[in-house]
N, C-alpha and C. Protein backbone atom coordinates (compact mmCIF):
# COMPACT_ATOMS: atom_id res chain seq x y z
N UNK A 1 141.18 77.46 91.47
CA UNK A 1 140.79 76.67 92.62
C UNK A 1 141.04 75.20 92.29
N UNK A 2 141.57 74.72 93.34
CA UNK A 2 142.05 72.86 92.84
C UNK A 2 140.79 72.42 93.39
N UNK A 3 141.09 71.21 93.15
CA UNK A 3 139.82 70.03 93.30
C UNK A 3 139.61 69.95 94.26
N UNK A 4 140.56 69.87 95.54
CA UNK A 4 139.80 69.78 96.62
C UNK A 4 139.32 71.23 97.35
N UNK A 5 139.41 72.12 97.01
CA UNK A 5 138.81 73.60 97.21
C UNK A 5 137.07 73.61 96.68
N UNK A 6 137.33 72.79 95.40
CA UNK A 6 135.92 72.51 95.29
C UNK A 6 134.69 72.73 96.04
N UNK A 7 135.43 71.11 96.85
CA UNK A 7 133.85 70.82 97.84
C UNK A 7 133.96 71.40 99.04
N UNK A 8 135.12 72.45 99.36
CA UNK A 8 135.10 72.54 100.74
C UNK A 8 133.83 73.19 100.57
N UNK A 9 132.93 73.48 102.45
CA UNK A 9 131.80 74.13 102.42
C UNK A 9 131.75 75.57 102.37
N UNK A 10 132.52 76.37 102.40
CA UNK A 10 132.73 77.95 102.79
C UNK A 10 132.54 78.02 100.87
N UNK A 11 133.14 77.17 100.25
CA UNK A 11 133.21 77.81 99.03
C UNK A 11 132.05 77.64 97.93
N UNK A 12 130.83 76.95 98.75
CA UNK A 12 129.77 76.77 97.98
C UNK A 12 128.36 77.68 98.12
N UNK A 13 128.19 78.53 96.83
CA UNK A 13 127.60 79.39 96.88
C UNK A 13 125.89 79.04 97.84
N UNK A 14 125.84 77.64 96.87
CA UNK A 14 124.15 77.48 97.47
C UNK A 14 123.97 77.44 99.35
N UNK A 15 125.52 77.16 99.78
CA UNK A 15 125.43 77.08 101.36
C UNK A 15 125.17 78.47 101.75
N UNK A 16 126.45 79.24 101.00
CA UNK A 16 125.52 80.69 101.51
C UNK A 16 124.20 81.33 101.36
N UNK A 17 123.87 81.10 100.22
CA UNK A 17 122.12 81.56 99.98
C UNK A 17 121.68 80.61 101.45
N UNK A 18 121.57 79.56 101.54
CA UNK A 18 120.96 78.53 102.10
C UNK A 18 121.16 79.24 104.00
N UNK A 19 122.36 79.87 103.91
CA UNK A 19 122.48 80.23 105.45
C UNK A 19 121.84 81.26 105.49
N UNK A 20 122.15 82.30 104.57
CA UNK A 20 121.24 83.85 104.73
C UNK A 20 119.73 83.62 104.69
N UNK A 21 119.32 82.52 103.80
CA UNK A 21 117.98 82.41 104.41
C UNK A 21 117.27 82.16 105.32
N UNK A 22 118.06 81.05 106.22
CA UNK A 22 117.45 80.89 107.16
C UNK A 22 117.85 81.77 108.40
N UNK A 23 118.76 82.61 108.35
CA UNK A 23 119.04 83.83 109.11
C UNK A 23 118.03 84.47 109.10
N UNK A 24 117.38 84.84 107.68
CA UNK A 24 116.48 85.86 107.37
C UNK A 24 114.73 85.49 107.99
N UNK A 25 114.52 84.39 107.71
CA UNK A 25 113.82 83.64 108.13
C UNK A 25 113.76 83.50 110.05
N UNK A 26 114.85 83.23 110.40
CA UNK A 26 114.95 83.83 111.99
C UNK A 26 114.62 85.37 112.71
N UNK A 27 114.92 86.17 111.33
CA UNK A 27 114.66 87.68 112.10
C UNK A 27 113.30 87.94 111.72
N UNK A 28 112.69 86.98 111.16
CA UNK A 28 111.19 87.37 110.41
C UNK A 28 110.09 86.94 111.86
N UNK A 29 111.08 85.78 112.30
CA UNK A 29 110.08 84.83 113.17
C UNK A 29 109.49 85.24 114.35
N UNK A 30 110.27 86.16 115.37
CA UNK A 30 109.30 87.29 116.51
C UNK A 30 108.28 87.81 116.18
N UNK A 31 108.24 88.72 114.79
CA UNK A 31 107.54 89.48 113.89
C UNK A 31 106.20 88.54 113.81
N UNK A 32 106.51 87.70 113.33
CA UNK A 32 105.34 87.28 112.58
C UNK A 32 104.44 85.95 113.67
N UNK A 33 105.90 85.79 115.39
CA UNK A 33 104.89 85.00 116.03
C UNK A 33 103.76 85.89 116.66
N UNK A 34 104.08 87.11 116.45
CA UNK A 34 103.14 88.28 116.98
C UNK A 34 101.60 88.00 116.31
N UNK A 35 101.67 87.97 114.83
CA UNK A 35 100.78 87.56 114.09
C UNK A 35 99.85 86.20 113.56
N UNK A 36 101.21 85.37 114.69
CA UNK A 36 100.73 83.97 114.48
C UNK A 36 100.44 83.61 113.15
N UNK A 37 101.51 83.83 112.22
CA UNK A 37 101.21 83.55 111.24
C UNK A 37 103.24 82.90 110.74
N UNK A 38 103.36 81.66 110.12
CA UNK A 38 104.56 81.42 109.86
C UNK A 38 105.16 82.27 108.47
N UNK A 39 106.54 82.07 108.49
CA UNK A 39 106.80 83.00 107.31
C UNK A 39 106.09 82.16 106.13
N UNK A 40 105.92 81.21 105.32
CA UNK A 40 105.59 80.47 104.15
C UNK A 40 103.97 81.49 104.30
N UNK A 41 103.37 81.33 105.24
CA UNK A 41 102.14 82.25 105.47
C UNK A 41 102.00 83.80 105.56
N UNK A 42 102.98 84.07 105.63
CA UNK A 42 103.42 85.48 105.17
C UNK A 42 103.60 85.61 103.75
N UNK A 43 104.57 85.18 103.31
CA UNK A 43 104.61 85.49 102.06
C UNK A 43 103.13 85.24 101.17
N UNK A 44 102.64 84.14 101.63
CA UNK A 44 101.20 84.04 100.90
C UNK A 44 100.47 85.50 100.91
N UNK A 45 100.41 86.05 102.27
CA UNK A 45 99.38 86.84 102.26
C UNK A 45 100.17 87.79 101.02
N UNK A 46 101.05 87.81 101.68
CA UNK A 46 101.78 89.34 101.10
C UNK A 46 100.97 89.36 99.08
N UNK A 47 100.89 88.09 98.57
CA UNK A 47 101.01 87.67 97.16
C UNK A 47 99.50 87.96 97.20
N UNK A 48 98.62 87.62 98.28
CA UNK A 48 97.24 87.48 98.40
C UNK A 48 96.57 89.73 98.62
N UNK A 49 97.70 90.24 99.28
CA UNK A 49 97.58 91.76 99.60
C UNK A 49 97.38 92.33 98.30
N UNK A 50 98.43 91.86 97.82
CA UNK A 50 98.57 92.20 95.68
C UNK A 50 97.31 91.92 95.17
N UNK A 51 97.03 90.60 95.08
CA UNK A 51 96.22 90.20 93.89
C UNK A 51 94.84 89.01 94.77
N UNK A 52 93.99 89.64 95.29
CA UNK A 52 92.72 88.58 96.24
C UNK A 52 92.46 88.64 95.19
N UNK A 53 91.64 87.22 95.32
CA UNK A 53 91.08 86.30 94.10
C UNK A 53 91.50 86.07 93.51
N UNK A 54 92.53 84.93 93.48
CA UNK A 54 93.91 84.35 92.98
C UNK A 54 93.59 83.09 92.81
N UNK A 55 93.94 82.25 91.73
CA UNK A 55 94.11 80.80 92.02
C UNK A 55 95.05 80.23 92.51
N UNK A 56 94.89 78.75 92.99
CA UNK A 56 95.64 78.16 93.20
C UNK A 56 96.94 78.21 93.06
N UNK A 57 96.78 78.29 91.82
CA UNK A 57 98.01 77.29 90.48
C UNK A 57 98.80 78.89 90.63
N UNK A 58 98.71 80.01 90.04
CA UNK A 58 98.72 81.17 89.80
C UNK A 58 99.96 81.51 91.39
N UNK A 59 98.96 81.16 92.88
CA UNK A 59 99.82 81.63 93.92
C UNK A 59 100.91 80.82 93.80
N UNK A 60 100.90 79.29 93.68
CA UNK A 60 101.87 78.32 93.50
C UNK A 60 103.02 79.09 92.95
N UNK A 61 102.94 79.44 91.58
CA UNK A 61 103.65 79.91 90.52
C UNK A 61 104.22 81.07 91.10
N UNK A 62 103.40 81.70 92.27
CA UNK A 62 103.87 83.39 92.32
C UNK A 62 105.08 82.87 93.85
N UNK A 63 104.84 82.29 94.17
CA UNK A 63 105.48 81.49 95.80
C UNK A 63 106.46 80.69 95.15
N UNK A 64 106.57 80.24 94.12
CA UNK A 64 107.22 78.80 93.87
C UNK A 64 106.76 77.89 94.44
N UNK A 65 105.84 77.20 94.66
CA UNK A 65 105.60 76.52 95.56
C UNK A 65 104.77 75.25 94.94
N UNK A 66 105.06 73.74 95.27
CA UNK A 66 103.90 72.29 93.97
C UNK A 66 102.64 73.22 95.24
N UNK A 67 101.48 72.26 94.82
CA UNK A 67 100.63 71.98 95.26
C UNK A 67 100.46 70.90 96.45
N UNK A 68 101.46 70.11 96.70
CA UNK A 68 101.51 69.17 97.85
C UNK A 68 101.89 70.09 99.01
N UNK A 69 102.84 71.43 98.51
CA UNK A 69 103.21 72.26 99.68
C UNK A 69 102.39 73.70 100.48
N UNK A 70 101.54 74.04 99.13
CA UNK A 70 101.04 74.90 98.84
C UNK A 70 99.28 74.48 99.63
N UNK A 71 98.94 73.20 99.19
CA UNK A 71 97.31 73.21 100.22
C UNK A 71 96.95 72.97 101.21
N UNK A 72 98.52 72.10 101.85
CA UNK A 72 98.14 71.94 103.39
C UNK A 72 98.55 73.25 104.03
N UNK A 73 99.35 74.30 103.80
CA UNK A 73 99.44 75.49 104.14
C UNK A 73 97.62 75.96 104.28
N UNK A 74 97.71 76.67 102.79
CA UNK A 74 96.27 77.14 103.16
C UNK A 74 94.78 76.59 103.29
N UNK A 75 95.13 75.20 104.02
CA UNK A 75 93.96 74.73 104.34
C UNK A 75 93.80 75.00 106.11
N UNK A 76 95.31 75.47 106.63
CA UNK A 76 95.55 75.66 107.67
C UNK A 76 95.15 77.31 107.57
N UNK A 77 95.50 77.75 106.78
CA UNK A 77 95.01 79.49 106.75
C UNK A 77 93.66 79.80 106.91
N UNK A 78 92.84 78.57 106.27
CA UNK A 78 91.35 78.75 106.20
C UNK A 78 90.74 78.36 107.37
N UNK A 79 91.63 77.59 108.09
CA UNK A 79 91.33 77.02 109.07
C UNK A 79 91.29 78.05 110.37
N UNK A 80 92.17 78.90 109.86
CA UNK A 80 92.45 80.31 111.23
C UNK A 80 92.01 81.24 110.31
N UNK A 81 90.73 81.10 110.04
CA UNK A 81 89.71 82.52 109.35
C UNK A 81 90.35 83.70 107.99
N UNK A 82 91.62 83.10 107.51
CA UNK A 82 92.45 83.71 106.93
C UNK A 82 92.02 84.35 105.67
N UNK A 83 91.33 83.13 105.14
CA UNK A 83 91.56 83.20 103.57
C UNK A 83 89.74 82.25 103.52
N UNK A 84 89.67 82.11 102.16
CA UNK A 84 88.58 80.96 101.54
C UNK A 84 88.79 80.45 100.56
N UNK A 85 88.88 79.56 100.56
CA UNK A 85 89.19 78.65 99.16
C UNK A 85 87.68 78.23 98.25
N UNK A 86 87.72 78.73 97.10
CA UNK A 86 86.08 78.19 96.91
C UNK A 86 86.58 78.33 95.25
N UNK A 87 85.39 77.18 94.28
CA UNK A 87 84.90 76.82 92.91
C UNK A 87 84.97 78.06 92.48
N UNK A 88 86.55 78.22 91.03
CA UNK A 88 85.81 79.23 90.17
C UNK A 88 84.64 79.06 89.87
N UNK A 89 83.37 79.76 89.62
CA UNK A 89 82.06 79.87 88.98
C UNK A 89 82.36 79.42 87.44
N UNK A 90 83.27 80.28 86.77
CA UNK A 90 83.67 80.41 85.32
C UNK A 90 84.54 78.74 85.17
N UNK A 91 85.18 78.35 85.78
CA UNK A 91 86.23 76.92 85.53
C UNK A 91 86.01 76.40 86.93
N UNK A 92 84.89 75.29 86.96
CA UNK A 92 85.27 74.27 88.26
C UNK A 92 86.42 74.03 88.64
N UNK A 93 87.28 73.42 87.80
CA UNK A 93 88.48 72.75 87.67
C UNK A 93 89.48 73.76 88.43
N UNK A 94 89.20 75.19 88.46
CA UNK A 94 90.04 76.24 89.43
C UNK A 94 89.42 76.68 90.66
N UNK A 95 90.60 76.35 91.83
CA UNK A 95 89.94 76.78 93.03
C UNK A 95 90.80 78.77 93.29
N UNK A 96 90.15 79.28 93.32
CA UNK A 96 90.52 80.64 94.01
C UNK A 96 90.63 80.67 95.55
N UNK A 97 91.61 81.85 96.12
CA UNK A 97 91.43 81.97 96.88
C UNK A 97 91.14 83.29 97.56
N UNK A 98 90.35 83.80 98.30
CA UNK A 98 90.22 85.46 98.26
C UNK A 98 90.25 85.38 99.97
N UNK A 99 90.74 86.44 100.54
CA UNK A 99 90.87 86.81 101.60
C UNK A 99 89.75 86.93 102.44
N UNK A 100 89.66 87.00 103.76
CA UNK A 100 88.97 87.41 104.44
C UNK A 100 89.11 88.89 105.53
N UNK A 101 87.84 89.04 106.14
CA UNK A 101 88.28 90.85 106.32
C UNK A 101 89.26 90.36 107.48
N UNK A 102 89.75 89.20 108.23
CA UNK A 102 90.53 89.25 109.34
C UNK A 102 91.64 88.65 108.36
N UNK A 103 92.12 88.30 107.46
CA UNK A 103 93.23 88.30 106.42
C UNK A 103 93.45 89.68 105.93
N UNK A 104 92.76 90.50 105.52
CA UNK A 104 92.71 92.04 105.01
C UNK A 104 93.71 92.63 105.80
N UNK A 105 92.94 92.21 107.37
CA UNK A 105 92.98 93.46 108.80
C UNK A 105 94.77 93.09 108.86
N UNK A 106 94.93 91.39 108.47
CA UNK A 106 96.55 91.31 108.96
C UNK A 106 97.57 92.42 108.56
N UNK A 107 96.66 92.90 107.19
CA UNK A 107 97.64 93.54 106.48
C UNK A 107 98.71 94.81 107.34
N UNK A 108 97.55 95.51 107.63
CA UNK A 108 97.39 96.86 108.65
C UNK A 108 98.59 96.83 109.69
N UNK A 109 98.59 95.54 110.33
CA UNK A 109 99.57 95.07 111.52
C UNK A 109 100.77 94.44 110.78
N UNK A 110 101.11 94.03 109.81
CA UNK A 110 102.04 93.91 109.28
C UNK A 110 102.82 94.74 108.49
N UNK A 111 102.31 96.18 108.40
CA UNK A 111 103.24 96.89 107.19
C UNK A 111 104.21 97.28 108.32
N UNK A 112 104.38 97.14 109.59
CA UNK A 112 105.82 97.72 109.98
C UNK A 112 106.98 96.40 110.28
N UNK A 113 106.25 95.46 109.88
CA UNK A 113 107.61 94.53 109.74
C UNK A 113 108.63 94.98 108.82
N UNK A 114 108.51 95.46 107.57
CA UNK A 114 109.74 95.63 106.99
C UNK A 114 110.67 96.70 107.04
N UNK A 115 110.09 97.61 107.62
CA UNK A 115 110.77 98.39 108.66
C UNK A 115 111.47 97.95 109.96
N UNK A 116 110.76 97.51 110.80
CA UNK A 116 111.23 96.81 111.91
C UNK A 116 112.66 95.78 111.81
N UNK A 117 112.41 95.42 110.54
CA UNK A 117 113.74 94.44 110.02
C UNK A 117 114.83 94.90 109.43
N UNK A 118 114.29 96.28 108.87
CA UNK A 118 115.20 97.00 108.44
C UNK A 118 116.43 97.99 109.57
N UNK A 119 115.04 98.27 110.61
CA UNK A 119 116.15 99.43 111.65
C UNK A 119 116.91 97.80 112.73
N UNK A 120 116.21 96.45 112.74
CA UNK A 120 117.30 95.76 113.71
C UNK A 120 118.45 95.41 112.97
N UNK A 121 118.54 95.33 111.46
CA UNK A 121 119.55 94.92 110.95
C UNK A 121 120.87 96.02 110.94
N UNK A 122 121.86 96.39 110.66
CA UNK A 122 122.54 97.69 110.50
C UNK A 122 122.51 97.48 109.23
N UNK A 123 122.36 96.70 108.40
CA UNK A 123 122.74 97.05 106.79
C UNK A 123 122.01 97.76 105.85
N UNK A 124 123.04 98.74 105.35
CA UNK A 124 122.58 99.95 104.54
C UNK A 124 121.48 99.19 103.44
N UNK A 125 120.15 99.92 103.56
CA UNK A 125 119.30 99.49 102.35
C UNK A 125 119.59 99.54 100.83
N UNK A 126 120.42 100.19 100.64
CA UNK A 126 121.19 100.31 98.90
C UNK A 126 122.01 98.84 99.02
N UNK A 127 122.69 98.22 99.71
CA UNK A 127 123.47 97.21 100.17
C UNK A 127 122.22 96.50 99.96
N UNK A 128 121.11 96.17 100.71
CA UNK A 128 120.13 95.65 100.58
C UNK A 128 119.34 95.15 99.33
N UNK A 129 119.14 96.90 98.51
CA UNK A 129 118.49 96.48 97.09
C UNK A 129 119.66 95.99 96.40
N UNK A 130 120.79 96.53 96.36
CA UNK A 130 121.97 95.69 95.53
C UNK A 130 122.11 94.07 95.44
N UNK A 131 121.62 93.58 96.74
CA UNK A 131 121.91 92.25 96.60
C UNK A 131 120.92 91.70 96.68
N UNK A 132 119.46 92.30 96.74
CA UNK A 132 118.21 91.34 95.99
C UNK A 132 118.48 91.48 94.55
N UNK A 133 119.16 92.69 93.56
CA UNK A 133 119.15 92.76 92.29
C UNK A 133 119.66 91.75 91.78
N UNK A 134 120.60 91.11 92.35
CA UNK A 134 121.96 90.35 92.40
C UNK A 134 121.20 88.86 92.44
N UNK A 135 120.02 88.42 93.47
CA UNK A 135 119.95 87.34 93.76
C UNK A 135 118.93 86.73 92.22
N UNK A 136 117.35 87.83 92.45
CA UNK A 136 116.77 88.14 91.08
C UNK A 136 117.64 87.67 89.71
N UNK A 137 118.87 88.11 89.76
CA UNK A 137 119.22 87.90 88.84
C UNK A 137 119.64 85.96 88.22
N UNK A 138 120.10 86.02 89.06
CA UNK A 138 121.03 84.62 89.81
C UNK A 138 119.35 83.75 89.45
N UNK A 139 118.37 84.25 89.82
CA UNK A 139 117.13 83.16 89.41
C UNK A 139 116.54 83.55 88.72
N UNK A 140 116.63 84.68 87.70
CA UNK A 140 115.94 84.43 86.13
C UNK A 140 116.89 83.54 85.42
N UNK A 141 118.53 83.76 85.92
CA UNK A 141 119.45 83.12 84.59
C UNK A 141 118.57 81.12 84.94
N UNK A 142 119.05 80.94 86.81
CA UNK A 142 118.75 79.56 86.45
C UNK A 142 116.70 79.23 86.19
N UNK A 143 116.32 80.16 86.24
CA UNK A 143 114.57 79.79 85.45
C UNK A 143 114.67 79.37 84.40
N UNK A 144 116.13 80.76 83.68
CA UNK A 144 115.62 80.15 81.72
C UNK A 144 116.42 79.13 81.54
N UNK A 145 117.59 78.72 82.57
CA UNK A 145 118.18 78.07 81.90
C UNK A 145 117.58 76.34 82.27
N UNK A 146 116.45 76.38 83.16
CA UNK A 146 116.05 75.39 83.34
C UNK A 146 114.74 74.97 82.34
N UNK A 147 114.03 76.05 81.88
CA UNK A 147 113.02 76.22 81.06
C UNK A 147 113.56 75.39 79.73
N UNK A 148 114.82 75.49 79.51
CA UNK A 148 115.35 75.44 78.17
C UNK A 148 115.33 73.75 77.65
């Protein structure tokens, strides 16, 4: 590839991640205005379905997400009965966050989104897991290689 092939835009990988996400992010968005809940608030719960009584720092880490992005979110979650943010007992210094039973109940109404996304899309789910294996991969190499 010559130099000016470089910068064209078709040939830069991060544009494609960058478009499929927000594609993906578009087919999420009917789904989840049902639930009134945005995708960044989705994925929380989803991390929150796993593991209630989570810290802060911990969901940050599990979302990727600083803390400048991460508390005005769920101060808005707490704000729509979602979640609670409250003083570890054991470490002041850590705030947890544990669900509430109308955060729980979202769960219930949300397990057919990923189905639902699955039968509007046509793409074969092996196609599917193949290229989350693919992406996974693509961000442990740049984690360690940023860790380093």
């Amino acid at each position: 590839m010559n130099d000016k092939n470089l910068l064209k835009l078709d040939n830069q990988i991060c544009f494609t991640i960058y478009a499929a996400s927000r594609e993906m992010t578009k087919l999420y968005r009917p789904l989840l205005d049902e639930l009134e809940l945005t995708y960044p608030q989705y994925l929380a719960l989803l991390a929150l379905w796993e593991h209630d009584s989570i810290s802060v720092k911990e969901l940050g880490q599990k979302l990727y997400l600083d803390s400048g992005t991460l508390t005005p979110m769920l101060k808005r979650m707490q704000a729509n009965g979602l979640l609670v943010r409250e003083r570890d007992k054991a470490d002041e210094r850590k705030v947890l966050i544990k669900l509430t039973e109308k955060g729980n109940q979202l769960q219930e109404k949300a397990e057919c989104i990923p189905a639902s996304l699955l039968k509007e899309e046509d793409i074969p789910s092996s196609l599917l897991h193949q290229l989350k294996r693919l992406l996974n991969s693509v961000h442990d190499i740049n984690e360690k290689a940023s860790q380093e």
